[in-house]
Protein backbone atom coordinates (compact mmCIF):
# COMPACT_ATOMS: atom_id res chain seq x y z
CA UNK A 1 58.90 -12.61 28.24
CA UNK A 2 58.39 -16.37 27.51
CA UNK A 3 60.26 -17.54 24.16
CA UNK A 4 57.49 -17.60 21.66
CA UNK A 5 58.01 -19.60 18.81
CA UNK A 6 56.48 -18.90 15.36
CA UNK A 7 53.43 -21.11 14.76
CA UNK A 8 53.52 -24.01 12.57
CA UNK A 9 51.96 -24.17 9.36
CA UNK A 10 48.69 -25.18 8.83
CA UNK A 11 47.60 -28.30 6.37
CA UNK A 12 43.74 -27.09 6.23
CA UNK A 13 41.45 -24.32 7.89
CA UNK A 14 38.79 -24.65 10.17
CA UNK A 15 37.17 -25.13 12.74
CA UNK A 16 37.72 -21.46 13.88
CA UNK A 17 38.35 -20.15 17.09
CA UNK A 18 35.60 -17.29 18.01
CA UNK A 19 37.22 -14.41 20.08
CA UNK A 20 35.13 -11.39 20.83
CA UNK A 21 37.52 -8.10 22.09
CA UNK A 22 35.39 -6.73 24.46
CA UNK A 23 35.34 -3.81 27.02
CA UNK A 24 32.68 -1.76 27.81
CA UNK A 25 35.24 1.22 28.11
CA UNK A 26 35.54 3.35 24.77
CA UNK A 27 38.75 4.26 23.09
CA UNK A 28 40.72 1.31 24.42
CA UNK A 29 41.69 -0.45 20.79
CA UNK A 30 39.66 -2.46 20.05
CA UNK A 31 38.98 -1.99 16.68
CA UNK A 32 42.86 -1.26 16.93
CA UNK A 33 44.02 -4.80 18.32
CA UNK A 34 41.27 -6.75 15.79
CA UNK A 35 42.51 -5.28 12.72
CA UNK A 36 46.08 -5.51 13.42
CA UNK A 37 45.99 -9.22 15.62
CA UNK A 38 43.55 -10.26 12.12
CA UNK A 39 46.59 -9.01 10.24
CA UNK A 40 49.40 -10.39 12.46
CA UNK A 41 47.65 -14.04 12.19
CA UNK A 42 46.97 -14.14 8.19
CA UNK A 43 51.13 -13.74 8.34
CA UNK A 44 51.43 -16.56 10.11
CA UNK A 45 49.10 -18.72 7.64
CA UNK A 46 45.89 -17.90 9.49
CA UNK A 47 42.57 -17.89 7.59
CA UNK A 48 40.80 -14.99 9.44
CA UNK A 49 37.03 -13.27 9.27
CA UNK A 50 36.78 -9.98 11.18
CA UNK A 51 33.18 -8.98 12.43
CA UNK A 52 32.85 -5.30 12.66
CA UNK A 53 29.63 -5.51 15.58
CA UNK A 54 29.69 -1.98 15.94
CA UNK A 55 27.39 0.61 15.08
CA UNK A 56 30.25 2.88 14.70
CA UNK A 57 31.22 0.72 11.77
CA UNK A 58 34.60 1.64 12.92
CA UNK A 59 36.78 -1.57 12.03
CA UNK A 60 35.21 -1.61 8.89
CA UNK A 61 36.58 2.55 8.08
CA UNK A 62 39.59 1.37 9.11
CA UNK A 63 39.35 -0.84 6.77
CA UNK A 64 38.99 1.99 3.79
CA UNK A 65 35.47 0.70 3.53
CA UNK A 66 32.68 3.66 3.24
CA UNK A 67 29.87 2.84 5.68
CA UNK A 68 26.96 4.46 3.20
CA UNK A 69 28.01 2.43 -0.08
CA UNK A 70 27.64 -1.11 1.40
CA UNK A 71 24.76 -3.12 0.11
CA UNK A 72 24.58 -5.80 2.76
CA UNK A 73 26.05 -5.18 6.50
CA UNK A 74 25.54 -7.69 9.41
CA UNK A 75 22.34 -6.41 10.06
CA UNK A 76 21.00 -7.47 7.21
CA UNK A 77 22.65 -10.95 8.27
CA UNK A 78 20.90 -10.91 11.50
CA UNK A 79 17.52 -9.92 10.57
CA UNK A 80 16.15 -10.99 7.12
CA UNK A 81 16.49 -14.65 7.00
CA UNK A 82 16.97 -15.03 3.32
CA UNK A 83 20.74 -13.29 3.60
CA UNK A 84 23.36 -15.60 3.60
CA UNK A 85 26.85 -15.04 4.98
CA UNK A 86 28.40 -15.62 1.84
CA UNK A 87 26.72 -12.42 0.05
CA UNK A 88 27.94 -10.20 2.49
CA UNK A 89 31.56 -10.95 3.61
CA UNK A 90 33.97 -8.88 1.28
CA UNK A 91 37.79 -8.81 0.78
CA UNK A 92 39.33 -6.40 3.36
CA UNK A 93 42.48 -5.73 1.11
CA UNK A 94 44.76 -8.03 3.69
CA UNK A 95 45.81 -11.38 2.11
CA UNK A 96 43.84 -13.65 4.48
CA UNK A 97 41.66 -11.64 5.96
CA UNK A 98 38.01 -11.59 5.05
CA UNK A 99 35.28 -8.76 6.64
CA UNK A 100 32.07 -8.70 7.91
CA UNK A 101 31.04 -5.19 7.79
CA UNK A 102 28.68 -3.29 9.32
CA UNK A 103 27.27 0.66 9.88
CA UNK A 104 24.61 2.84 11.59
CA UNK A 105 22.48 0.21 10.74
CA UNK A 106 23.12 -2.37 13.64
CA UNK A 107 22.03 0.07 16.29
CA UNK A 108 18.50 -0.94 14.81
CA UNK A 109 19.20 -4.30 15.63
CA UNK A 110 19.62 -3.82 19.13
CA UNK A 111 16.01 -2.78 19.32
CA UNK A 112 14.56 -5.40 17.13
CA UNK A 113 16.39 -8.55 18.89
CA UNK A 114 14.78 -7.74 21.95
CA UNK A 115 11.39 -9.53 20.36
CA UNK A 116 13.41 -12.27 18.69
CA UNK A 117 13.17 -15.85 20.16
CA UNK A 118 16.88 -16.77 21.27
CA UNK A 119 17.70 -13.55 20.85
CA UNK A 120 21.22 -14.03 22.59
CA UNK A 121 22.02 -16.70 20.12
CA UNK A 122 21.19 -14.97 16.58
CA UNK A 123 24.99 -13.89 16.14
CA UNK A 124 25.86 -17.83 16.67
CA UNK A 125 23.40 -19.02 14.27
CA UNK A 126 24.64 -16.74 11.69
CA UNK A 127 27.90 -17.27 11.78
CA UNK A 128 27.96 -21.50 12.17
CA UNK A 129 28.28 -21.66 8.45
CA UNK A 130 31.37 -19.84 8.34
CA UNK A 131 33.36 -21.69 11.17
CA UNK A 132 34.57 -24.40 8.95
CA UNK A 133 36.44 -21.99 6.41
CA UNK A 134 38.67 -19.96 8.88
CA UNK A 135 40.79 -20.81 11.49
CA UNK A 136 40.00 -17.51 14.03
CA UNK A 137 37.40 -15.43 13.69
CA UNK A 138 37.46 -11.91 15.81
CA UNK A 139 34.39 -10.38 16.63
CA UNK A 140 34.83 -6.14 17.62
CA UNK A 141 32.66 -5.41 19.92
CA UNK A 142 30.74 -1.80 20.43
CA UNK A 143 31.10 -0.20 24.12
CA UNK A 144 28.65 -1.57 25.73
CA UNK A 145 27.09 -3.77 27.68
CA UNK A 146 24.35 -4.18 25.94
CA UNK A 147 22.58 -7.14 23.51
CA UNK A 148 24.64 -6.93 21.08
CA UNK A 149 27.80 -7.49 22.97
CA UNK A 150 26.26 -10.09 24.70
CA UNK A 151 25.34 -11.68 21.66
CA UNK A 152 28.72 -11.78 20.21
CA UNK A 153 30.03 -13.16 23.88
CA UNK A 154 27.56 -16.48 23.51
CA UNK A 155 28.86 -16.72 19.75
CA UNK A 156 32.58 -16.60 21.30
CA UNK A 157 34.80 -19.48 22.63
CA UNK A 158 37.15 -16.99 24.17
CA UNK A 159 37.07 -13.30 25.27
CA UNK A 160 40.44 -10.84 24.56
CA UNK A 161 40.16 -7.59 26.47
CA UNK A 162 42.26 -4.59 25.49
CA UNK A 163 42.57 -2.36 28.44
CA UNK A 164 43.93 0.64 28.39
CA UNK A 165 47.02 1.57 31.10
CA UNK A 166 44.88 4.37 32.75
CA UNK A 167 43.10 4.30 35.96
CA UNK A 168 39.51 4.63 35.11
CA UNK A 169 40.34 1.73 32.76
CA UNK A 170 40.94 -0.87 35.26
CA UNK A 171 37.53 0.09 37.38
CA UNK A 172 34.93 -1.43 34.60
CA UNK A 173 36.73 -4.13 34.25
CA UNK A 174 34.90 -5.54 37.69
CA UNK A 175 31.82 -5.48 35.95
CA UNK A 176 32.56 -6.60 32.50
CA UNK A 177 33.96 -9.90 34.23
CA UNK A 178 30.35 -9.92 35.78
CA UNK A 179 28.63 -9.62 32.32
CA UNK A 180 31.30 -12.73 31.19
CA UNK A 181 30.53 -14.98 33.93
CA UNK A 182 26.54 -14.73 33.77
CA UNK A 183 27.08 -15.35 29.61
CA UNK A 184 29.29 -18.36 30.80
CA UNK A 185 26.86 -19.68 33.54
CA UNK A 186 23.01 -19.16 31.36
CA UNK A 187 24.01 -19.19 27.65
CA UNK A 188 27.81 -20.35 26.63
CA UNK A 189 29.68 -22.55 29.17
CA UNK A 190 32.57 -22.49 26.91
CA UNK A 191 33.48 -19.12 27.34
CA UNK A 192 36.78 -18.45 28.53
CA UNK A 193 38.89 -14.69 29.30
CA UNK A 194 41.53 -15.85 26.38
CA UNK A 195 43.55 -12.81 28.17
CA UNK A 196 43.56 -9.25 29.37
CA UNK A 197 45.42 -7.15 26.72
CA UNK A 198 47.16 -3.67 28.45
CA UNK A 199 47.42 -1.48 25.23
CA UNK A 200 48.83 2.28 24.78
CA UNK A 201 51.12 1.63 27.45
CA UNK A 202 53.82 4.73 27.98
CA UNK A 203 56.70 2.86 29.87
CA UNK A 204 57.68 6.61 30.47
CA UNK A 205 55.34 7.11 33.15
CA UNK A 206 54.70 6.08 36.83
CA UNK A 207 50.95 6.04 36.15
CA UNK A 208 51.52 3.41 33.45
CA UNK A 209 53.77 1.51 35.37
CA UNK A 210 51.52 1.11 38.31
CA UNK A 211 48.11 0.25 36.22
CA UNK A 212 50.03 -2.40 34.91
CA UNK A 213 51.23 -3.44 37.98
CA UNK A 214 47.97 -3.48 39.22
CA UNK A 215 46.61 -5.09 36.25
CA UNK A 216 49.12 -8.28 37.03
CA UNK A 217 48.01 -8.59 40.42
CA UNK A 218 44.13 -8.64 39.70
CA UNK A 219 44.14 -10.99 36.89
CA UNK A 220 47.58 -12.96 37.32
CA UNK A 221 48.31 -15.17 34.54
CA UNK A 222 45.37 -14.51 32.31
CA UNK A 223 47.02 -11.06 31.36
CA UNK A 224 49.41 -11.29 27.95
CA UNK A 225 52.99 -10.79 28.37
CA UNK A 226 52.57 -8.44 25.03
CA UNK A 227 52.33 -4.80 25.91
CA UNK A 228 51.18 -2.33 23.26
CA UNK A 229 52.74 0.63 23.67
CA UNK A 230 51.45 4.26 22.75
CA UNK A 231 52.77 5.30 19.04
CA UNK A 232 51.08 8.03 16.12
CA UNK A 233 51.93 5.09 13.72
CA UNK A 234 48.71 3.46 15.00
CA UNK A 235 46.67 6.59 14.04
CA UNK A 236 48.11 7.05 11.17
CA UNK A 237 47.75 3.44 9.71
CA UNK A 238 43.83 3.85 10.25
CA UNK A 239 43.67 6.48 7.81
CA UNK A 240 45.60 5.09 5.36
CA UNK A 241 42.86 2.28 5.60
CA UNK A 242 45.28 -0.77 6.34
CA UNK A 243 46.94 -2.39 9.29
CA UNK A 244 50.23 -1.34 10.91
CA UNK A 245 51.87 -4.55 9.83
CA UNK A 246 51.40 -3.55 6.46
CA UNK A 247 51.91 0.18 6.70
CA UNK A 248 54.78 0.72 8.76
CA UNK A 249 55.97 -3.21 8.62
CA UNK A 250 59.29 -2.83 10.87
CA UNK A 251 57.84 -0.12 13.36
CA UNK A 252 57.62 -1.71 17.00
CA UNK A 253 53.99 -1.37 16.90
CA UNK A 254 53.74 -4.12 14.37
CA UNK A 255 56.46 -6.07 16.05
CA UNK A 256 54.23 -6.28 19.33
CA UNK A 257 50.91 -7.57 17.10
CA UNK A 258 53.24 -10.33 15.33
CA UNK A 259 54.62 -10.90 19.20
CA UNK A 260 50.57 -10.86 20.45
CA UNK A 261 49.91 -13.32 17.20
CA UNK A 262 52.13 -15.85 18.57
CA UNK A 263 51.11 -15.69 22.19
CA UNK A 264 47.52 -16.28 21.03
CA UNK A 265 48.14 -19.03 18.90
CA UNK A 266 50.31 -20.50 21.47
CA UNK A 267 47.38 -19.55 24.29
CA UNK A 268 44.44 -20.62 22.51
CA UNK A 269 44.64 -22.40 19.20
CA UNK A 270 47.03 -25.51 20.04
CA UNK A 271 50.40 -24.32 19.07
């Protein structure tokens, strides 16, 4: 493990760092590692905007939001053209951290893009105006492959993706790097694999052991020296509605986002 010094304060905000978490695999925390990295960073002085780009509306639950009382969700921000960014990003109860929610309403989207001119690019025109005021801005992706995710991968300088130590993990990996290097090569040259993220990692077993093993050898360096290991803190900080770093502060699962925190902001944002 590299010595990972805490980053320096910052004299202003901006411009922000977009950083989808992607995988096309369900269930490997996502939603998990953007709430809780969001969190980790506002510690350090980070301004931060989370994007919920789910359907599931899941980061914004976990952030004690309810999906059927929200008056304007990112769809609303994609499709009606008088909706500003301003009227619908809301506190999510971390110092630091503003939201983008969303709900059931964004699988709509999906459908309706598919007309759009530029449709790949909507997500990046909506979100331009808000670059300047934060300093990392973390899109969740839903499990797909689909236009939506590829929309939030031509919005995104960088791609994290959380993968979980299991073997059917590491297979659709192969083809999510495909998806990543046709965005790179027809829509967003700037796109770079900011690092492969092995989460709910049980150093007890062999099988473990070996994914990550495996895991090291396919992707080499790009693959963060941060593990995040398997605890029932995790689930039990979603339904209090709040991040791990807040709810059990000391537990090792908050350690290894404040250890993840650094190694982005020494990876990606300059130190």
């Amino acid at each position: 493990m590299p010595d990972l010094p805490e980053p320096r304060p910052l004299s202003g905000h901006g411009p922000a760092r977009v950083i989808s978490m992607c995988n096309q695999k369900g269930g490997v925390g996502k939603t998990t590692t953007t709430i809780n990295l969001g969190a980790a960073l506002a510690e350090y002085g980070r301004r931060i905007l989370l994007v919920d780009f789910d359907p599931q509306g899941s980061l914004s639950v976990g952030l004690g939001l309810n999906p059927h009382e929200m008056d304007l969700t990112v769809y609303n921000l994609l499709m009606e053209r008088d909706v500003a960014i301003e009227e619908v990003v809301v506190p999510s109860g971390i110092e630091g951290v503003d939201l983008l929610p969303a709900n059931i309403d964004l699988s709509a989207a999906e459908v309706q893009l598919v007309h759009e001119v530029a449709r790949e690019q909507t997500l990046q025109r909506v979100l331009a105006p808000a670059v300047a005021d934060y300093d990392v801005i973390l899109v969740d992706c839903q499990p797909s492959l689909g236009l939506l995710t590829v929309n939030a991968l031509t919005a995104s300088d960088g791609v994290i993706v959380p993968l979980e130590c299991e073997y059917f993990a590491l297979r659709g990996v192969a083809l999510l790097k495909t998806t990543i290097d046709k965005v790179r090569e027809r829509l967003n040259p700037r796109l770079a694999i900011d690092g492969v993220l092995g989460t709910m990692y049980d150093g007890r077993t062999l099988h473990s052991r070996e994914v990550m093993e495996r895991l090291v050898q396919a992707w080499g360096d790009t693959v963060f020296h941060t593990v995040i290991r398997r605890t029932v803190k995790f689930s039990d900080s979603t339904v209090a509605g709040e991040p791990i770093t807040s709810y059990a502060s000391s537990s090792a699962g908050a350690d290894a986002y404040r250890q993840l925190a650094r190694e982005v902001v020494a990876r990606c944002l300059g130190g």
